[in-house]
PDB file of N, CA and C in Angstrom:
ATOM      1  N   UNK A   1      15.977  -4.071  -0.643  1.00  0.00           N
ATOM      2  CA  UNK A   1      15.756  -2.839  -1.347  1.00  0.00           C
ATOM      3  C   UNK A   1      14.826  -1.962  -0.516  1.00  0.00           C
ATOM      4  N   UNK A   2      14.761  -0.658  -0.749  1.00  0.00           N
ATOM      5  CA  UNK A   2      14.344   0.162   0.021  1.00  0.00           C
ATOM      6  C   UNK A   2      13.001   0.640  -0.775  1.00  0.00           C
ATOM      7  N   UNK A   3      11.860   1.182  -0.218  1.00  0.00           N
ATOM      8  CA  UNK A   3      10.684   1.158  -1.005  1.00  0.00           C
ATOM      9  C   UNK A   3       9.981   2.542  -0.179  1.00  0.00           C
ATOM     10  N   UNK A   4      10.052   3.492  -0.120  1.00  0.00           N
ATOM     11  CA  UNK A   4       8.874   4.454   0.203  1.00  0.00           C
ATOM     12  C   UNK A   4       7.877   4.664   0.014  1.00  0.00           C
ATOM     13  N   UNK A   5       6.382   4.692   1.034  1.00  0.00           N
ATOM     14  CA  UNK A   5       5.079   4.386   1.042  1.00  0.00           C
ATOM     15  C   UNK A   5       4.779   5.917   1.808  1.00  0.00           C
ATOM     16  N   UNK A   6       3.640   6.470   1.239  1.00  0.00           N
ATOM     17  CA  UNK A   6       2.897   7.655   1.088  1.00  0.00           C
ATOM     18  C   UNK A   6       1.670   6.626   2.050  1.00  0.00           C
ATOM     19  N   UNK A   7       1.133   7.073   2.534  1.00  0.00           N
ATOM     20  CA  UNK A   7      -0.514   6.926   3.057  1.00  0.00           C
ATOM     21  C   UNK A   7      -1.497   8.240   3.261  1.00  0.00           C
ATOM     22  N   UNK A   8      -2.507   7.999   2.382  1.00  0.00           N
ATOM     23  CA  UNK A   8      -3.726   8.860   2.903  1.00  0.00           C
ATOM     24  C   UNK A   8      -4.654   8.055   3.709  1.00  0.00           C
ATOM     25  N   UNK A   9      -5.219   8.944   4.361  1.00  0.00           N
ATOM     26  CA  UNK A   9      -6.462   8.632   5.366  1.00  0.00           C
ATOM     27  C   UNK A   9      -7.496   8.278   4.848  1.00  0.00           C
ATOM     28  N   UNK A  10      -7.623   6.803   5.502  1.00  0.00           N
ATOM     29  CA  UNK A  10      -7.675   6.674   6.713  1.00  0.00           C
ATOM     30  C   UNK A  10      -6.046   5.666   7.078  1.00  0.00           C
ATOM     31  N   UNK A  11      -5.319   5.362   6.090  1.00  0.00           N
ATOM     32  CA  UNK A  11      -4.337   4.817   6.405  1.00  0.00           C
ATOM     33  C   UNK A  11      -3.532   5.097   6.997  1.00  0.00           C
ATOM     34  N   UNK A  12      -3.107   6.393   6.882  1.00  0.00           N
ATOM     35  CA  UNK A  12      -2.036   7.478   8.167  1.00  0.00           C
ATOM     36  C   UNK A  12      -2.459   6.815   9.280  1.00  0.00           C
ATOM     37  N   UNK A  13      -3.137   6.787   9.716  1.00  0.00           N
ATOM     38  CA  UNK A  13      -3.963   7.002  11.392  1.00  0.00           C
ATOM     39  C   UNK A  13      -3.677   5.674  11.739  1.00  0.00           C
ATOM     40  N   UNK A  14      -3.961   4.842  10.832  1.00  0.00           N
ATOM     41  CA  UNK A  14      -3.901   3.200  11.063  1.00  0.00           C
ATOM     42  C   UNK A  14      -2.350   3.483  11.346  1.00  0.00           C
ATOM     43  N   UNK A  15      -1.416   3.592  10.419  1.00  0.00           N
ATOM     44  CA  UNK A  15       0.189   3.524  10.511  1.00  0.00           C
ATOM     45  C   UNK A  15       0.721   4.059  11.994  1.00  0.00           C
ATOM     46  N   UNK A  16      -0.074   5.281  12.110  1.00  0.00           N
ATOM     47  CA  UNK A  16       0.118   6.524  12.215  1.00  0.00           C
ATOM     48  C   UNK A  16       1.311   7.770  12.359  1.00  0.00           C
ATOM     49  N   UNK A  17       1.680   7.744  10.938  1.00  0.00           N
ATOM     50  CA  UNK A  17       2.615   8.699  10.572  1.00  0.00           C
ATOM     51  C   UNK A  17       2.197   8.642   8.486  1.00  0.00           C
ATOM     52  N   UNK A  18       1.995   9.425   8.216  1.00  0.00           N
ATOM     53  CA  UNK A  18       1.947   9.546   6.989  1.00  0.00           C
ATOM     54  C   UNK A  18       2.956   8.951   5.742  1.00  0.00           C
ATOM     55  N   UNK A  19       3.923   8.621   6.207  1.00  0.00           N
ATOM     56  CA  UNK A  19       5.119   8.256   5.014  1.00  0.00           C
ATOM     57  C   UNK A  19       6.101   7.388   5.961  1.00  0.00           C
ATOM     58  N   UNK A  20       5.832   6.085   5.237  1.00  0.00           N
ATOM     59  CA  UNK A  20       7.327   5.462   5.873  1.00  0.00           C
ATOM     60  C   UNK A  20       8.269   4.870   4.616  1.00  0.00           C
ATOM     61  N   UNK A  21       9.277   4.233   5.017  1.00  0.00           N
ATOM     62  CA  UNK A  21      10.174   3.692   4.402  1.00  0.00           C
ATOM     63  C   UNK A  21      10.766   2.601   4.750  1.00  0.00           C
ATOM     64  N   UNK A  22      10.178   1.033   3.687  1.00  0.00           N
ATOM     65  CA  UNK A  22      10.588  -0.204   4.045  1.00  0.00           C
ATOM     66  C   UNK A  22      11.675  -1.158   3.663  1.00  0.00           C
ATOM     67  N   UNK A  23      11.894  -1.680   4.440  1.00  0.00           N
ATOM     68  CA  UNK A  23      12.901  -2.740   3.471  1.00  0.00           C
ATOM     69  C   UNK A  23      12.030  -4.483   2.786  1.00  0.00           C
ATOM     70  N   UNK A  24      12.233  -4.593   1.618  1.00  0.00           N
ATOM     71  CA  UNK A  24      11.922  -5.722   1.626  1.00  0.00           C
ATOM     72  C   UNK A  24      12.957  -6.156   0.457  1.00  0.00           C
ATOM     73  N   UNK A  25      12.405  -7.658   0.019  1.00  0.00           N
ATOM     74  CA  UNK A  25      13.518  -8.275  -0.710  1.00  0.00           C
ATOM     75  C   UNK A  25      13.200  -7.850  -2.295  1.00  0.00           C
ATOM     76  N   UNK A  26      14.324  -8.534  -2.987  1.00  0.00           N
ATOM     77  CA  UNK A  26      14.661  -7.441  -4.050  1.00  0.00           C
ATOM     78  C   UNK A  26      13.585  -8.297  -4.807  1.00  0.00           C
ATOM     79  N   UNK A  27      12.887  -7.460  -5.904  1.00  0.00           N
ATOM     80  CA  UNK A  27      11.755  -8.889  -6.658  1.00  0.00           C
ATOM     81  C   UNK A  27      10.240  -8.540  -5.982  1.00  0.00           C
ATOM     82  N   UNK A  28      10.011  -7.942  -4.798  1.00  0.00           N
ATOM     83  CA  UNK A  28       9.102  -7.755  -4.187  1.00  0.00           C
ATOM     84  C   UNK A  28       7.788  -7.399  -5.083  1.00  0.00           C
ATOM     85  N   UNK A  29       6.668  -8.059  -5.137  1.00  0.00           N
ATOM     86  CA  UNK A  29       5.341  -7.279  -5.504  1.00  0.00           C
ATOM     87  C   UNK A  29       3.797  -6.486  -5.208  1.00  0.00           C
ATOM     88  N   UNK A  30       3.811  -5.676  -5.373  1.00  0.00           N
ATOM     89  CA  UNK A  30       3.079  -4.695  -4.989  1.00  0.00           C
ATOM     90  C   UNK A  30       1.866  -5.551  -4.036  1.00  0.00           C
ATOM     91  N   UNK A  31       1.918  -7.168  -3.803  1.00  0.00           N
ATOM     92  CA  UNK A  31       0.506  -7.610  -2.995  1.00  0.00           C
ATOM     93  C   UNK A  31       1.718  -7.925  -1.509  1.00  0.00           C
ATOM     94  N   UNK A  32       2.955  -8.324  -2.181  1.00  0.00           N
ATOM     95  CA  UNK A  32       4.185  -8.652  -1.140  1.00  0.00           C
ATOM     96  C   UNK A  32       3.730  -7.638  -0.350  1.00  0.00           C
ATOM     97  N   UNK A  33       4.126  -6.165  -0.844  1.00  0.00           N
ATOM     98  CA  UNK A  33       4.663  -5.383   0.303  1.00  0.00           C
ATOM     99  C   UNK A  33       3.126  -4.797   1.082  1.00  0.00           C
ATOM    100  N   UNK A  34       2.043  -4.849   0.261  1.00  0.00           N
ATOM    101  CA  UNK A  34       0.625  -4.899   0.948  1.00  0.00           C
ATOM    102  C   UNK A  34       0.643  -5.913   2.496  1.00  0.00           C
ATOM    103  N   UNK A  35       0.721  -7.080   2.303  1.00  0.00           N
ATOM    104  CA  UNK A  35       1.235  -7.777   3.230  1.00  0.00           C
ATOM    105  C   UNK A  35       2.406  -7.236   4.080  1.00  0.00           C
ATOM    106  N   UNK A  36       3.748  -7.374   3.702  1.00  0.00           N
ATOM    107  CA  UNK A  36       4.453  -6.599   4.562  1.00  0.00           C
ATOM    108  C   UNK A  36       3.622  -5.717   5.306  1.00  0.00           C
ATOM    109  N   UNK A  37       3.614  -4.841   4.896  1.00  0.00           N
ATOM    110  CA  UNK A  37       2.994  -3.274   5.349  1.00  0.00           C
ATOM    111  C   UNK A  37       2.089  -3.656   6.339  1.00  0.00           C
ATOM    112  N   UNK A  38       1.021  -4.788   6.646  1.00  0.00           N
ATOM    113  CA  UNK A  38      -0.021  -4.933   7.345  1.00  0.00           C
ATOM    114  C   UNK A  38       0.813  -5.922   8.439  1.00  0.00           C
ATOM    115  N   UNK A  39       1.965  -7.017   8.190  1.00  0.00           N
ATOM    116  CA  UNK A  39       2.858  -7.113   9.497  1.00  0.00           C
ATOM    117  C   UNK A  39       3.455  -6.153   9.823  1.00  0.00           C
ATOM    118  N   UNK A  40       3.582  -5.189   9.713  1.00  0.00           N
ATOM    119  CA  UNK A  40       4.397  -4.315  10.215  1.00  0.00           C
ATOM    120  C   UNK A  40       3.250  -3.355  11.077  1.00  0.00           C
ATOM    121  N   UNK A  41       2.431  -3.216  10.536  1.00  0.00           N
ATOM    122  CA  UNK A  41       1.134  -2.327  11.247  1.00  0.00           C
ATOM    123  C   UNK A  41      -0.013  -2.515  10.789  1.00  0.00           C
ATOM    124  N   UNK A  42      -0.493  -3.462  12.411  1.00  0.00           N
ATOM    125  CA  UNK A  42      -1.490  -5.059  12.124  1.00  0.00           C
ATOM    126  C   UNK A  42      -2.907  -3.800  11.930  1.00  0.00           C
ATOM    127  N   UNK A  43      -2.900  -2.525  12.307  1.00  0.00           N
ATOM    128  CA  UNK A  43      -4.472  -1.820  12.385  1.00  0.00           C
ATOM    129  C   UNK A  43      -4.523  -1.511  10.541  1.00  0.00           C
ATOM    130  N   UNK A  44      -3.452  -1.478   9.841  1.00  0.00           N
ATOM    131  CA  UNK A  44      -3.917  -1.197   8.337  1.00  0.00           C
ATOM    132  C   UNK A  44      -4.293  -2.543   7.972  1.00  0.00           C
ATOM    133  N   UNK A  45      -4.563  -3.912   8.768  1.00  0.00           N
ATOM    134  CA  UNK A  45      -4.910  -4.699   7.854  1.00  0.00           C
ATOM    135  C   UNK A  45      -6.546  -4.514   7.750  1.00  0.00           C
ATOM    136  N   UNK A  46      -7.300  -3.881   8.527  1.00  0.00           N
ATOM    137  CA  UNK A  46      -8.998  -3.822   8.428  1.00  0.00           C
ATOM    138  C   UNK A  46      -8.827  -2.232   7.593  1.00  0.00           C
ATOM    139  N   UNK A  47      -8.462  -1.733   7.080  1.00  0.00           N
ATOM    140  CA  UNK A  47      -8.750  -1.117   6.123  1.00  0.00           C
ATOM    141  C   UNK A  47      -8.748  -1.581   4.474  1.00  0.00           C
ATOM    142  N   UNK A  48      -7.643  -2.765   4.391  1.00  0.00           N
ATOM    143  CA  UNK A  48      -7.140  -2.973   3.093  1.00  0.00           C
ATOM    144  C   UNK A  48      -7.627  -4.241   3.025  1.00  0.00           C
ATOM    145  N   UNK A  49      -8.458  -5.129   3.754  1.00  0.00           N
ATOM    146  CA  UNK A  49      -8.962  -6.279   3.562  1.00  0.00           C
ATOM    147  C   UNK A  49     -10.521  -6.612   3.419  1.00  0.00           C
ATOM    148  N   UNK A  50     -11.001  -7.297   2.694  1.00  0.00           N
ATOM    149  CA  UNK A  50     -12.653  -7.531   2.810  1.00  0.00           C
ATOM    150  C   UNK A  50     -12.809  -8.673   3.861  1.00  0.00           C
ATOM    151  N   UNK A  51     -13.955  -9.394   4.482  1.00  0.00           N
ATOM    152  CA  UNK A  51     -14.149 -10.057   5.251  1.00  0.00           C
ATOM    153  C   UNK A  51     -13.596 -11.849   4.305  1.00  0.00           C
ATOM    154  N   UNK A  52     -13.606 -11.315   3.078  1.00  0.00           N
ATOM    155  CA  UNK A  52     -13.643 -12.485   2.368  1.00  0.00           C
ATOM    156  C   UNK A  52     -11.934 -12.635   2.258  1.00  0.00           C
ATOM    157  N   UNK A  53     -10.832 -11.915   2.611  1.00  0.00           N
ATOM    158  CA  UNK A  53      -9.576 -12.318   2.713  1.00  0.00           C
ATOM    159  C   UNK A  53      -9.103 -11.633   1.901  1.00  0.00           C
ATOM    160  N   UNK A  54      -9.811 -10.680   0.584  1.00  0.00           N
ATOM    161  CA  UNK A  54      -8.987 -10.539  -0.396  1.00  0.00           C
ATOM    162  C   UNK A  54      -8.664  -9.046  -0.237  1.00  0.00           C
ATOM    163  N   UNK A  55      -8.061  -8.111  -1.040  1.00  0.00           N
ATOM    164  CA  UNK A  55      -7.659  -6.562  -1.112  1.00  0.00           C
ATOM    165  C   UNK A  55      -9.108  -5.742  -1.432  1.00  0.00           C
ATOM    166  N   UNK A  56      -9.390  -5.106  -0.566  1.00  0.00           N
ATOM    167  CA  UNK A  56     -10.778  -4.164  -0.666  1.00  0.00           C
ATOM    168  C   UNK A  56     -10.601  -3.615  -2.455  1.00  0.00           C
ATOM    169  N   UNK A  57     -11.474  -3.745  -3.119  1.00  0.00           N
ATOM    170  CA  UNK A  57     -11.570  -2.818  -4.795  1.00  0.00           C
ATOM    171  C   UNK A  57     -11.341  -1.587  -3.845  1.00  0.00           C
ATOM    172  N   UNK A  58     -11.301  -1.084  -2.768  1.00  0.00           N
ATOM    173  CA  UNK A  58     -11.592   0.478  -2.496  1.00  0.00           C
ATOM    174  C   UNK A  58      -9.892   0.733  -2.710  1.00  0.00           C
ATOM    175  N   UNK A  59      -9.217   0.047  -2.976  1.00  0.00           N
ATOM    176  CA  UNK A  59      -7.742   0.581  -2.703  1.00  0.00           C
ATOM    177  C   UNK A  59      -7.284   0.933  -3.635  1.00  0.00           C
ATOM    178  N   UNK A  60      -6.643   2.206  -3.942  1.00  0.00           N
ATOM    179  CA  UNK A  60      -6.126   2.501  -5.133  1.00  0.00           C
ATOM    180  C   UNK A  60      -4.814   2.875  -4.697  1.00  0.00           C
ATOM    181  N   UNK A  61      -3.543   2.730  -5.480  1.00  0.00           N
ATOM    182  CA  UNK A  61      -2.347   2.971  -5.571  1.00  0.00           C
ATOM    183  C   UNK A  61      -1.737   3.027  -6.575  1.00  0.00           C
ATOM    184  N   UNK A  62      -0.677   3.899  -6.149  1.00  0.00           N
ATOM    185  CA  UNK A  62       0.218   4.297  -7.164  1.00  0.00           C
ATOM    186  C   UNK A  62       1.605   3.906  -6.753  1.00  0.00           C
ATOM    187  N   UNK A  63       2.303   3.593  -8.216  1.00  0.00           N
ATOM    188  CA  UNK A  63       3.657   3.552  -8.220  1.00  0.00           C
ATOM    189  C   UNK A  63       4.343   4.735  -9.207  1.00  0.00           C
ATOM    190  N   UNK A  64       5.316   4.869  -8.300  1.00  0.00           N
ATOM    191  CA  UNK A  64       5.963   6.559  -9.151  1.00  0.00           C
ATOM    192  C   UNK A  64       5.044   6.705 -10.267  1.00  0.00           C
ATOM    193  N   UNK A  65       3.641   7.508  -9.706  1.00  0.00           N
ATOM    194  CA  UNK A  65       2.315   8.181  -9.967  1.00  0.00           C
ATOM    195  C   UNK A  65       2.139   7.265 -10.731  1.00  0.00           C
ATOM    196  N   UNK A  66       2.369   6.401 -11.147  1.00  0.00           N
ATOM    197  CA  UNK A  66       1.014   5.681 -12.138  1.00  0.00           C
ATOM    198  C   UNK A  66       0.321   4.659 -11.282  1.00  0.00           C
ATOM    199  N   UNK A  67      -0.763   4.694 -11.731  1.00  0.00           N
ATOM    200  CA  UNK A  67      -1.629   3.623 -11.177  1.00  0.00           C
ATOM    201  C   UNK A  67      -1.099   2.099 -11.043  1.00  0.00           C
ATOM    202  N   UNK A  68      -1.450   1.607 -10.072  1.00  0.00           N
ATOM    203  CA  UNK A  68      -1.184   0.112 -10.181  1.00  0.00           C
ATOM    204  C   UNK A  68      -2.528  -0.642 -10.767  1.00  0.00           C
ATOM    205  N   UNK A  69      -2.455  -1.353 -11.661  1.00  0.00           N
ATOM    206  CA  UNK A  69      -3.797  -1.726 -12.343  1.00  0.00           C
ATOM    207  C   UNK A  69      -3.221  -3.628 -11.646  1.00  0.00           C
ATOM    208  N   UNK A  70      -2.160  -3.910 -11.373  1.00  0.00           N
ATOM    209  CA  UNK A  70      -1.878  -5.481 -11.329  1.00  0.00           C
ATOM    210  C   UNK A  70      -1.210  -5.315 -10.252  1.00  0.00           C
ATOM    211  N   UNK A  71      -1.536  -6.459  -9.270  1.00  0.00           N
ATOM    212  CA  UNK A  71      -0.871  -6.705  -7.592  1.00  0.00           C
ATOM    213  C   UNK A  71       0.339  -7.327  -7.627  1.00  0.00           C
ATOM    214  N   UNK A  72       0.349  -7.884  -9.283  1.00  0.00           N
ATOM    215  CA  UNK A  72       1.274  -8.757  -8.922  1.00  0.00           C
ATOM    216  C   UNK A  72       2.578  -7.984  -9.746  1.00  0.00           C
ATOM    217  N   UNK A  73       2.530  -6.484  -9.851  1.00  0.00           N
ATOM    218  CA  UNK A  73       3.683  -5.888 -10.464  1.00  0.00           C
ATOM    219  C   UNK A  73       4.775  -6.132  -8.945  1.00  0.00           C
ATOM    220  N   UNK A  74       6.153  -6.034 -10.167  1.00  0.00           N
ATOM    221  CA  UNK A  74       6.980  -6.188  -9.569  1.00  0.00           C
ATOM    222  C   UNK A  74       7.660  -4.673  -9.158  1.00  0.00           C
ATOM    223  N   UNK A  75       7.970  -4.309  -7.843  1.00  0.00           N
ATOM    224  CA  UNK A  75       9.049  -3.358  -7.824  1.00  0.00           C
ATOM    225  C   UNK A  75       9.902  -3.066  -7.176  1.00  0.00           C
ATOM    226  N   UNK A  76      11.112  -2.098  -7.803  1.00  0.00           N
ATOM    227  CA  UNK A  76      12.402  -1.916  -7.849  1.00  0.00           C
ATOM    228  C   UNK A  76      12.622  -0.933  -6.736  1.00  0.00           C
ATOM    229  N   UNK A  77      14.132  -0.592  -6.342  1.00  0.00           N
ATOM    230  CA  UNK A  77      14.804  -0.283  -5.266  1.00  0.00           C
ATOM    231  C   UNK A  77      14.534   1.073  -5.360  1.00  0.00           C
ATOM    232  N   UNK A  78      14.252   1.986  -4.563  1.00  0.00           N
ATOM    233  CA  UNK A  78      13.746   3.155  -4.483  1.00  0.00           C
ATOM    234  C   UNK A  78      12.340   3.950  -4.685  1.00  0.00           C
ATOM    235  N   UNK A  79      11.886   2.981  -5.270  1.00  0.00           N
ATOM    236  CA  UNK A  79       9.788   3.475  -5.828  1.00  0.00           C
ATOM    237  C   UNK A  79       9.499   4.034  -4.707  1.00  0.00           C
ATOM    238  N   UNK A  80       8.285   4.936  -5.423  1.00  0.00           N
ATOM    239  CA  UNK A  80       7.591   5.871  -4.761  1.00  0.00           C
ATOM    240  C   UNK A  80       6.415   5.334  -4.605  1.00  0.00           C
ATOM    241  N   UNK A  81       5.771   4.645  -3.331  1.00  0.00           N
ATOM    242  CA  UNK A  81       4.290   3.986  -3.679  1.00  0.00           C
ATOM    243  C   UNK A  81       3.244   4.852  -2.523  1.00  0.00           C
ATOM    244  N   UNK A  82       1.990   5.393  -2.954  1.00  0.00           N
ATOM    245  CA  UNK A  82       1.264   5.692  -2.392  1.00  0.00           C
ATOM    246  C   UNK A  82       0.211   5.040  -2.508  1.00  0.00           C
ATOM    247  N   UNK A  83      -0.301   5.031  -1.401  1.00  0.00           N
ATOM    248  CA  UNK A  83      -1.716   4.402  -0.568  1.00  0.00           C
ATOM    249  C   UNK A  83      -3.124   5.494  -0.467  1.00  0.00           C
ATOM    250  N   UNK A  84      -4.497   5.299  -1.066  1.00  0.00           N
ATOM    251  CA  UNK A  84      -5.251   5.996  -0.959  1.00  0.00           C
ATOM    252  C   UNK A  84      -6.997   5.524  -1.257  1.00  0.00           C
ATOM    253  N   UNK A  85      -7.992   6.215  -0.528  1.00  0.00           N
ATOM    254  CA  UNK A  85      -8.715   5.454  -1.150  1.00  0.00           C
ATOM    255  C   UNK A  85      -9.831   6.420  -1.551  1.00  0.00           C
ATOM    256  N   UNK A  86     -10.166   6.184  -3.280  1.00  0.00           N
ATOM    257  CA  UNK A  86     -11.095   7.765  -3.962  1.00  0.00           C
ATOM    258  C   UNK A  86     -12.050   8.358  -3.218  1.00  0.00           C
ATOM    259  N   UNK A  87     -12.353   9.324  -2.971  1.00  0.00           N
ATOM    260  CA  UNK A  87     -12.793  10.035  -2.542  1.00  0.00           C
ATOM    261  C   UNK A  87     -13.843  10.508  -3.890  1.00  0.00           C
ATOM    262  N   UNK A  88     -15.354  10.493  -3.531  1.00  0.00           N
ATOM    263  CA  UNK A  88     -15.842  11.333  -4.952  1.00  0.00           C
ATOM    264  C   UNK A  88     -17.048  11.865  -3.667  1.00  0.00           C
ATOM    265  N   UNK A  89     -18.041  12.949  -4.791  1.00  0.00           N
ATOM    266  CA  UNK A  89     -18.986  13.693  -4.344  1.00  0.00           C
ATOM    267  C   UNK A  89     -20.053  14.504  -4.698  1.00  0.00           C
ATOM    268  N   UNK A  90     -20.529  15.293  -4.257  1.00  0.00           N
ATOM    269  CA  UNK A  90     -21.223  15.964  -5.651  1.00  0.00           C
ATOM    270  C   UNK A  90     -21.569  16.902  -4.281  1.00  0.00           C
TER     271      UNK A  90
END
Protein backbone atom coordinates (compact mmCIF):
# COMPACT_ATOMS: atom_id res chain seq x y z
CA UNK A 1 0.00 0.00 0.00
CA UNK A 2 1.04 3.36 -0.72
CA UNK A 3 1.32 5.92 2.24
CA UNK A 4 2.30 9.72 1.78
CA UNK A 5 4.54 11.47 4.43
CA UNK A 6 4.65 15.38 4.81
CA UNK A 7 7.90 16.41 6.90
CA UNK A 8 8.56 19.62 8.73
CA UNK A 9 11.87 20.79 9.86
CA UNK A 10 14.01 19.68 10.99
CA UNK A 11 12.88 16.46 9.25
CA UNK A 12 12.90 17.79 5.54
CA UNK A 13 16.64 18.38 5.78
CA UNK A 14 17.24 14.99 7.42
CA UNK A 15 15.07 13.33 4.30
CA UNK A 16 15.89 16.07 2.37
CA UNK A 17 12.93 16.76 0.26
CA UNK A 18 9.80 17.70 2.09
CA UNK A 19 7.12 15.00 1.01
CA UNK A 20 7.69 11.53 0.00
CA UNK A 21 5.71 8.58 -0.86
CA UNK A 22 6.17 4.94 0.55
CA UNK A 23 5.37 1.59 0.01
CA UNK A 24 4.84 -0.64 2.84
CA UNK A 25 2.76 -3.72 3.68
CA UNK A 26 -0.86 -3.63 3.97
CA UNK A 27 -1.69 -3.63 8.05
CA UNK A 28 1.27 -1.30 8.56
CA UNK A 29 1.46 0.84 11.94
CA UNK A 30 2.17 4.20 12.45
CA UNK A 31 5.65 2.91 14.75
CA UNK A 32 6.12 0.32 11.41
CA UNK A 33 6.42 3.03 9.05
CA UNK A 34 8.45 5.38 11.75
CA UNK A 35 10.94 2.63 11.39
CA UNK A 36 10.58 2.20 7.75
CA UNK A 37 11.04 5.84 7.20
CA UNK A 38 14.39 5.87 9.34
CA UNK A 39 15.71 2.66 6.96
CA UNK A 40 15.06 4.43 4.28
CA UNK A 41 16.78 7.75 5.58
CA UNK A 42 19.24 6.61 8.36
CA UNK A 43 19.85 10.87 9.29
CA UNK A 44 15.89 11.03 10.46
CA UNK A 45 16.70 8.39 12.88
CA UNK A 46 18.59 11.10 15.50
CA UNK A 47 15.79 13.29 15.27
CA UNK A 48 12.93 10.80 16.13
CA UNK A 49 14.85 8.76 18.70
CA UNK A 50 15.93 9.36 22.47
CA UNK A 51 19.30 7.92 23.55
CA UNK A 52 17.13 5.44 25.46
CA UNK A 53 15.80 3.69 22.01
CA UNK A 54 12.38 4.88 22.26
CA UNK A 55 10.26 7.74 19.92
CA UNK A 56 11.30 11.33 21.22
CA UNK A 57 7.62 12.75 23.19
CA UNK A 58 8.87 15.75 20.82
CA UNK A 59 7.15 14.02 17.83
CA UNK A 60 3.90 14.87 16.89
CA UNK A 61 1.92 13.50 13.91
CA UNK A 62 -0.82 13.40 12.08
CA UNK A 63 -2.92 11.10 10.14
CA UNK A 64 -5.38 12.63 7.53
CA UNK A 65 -5.07 15.75 10.13
CA UNK A 66 -5.88 14.08 13.17
CA UNK A 67 -3.50 13.54 15.65
CA UNK A 68 -1.94 10.27 16.26
CA UNK A 69 -2.39 9.81 20.06
CA UNK A 70 -1.33 5.63 19.60
CA UNK A 71 1.89 4.20 17.58
CA UNK A 72 0.37 1.34 17.33
CA UNK A 73 -2.64 2.68 14.97
CA UNK A 74 -3.06 0.90 12.07
CA UNK A 75 -3.00 2.48 8.49
CA UNK A 76 -4.69 2.17 5.26
CA UNK A 77 -3.73 2.57 1.52
CA UNK A 78 -3.45 6.13 0.60
CA UNK A 79 -3.18 8.22 4.22
CA UNK A 80 -1.95 11.41 4.50
CA UNK A 81 0.76 11.33 7.38
CA UNK A 82 2.67 14.30 8.49
CA UNK A 83 5.77 14.63 10.54
CA UNK A 84 6.42 17.68 12.87
CA UNK A 85 7.73 18.83 15.92
CA UNK A 86 5.60 21.89 18.15
CA UNK A 87 6.98 24.74 17.93
CA UNK A 88 5.72 27.24 20.92
CA UNK A 89 6.91 30.82 22.18
CA UNK A 90 6.08 33.83 23.63
Amino acid sequence: MHVKVRFMEPFASAVGRPEVEVVVPDGVTVRHLVVHLCDQYPDLKMHLYEETGGITDYLTMFVNDKPVTDFEMKLDDDDFVMMLFPISGG
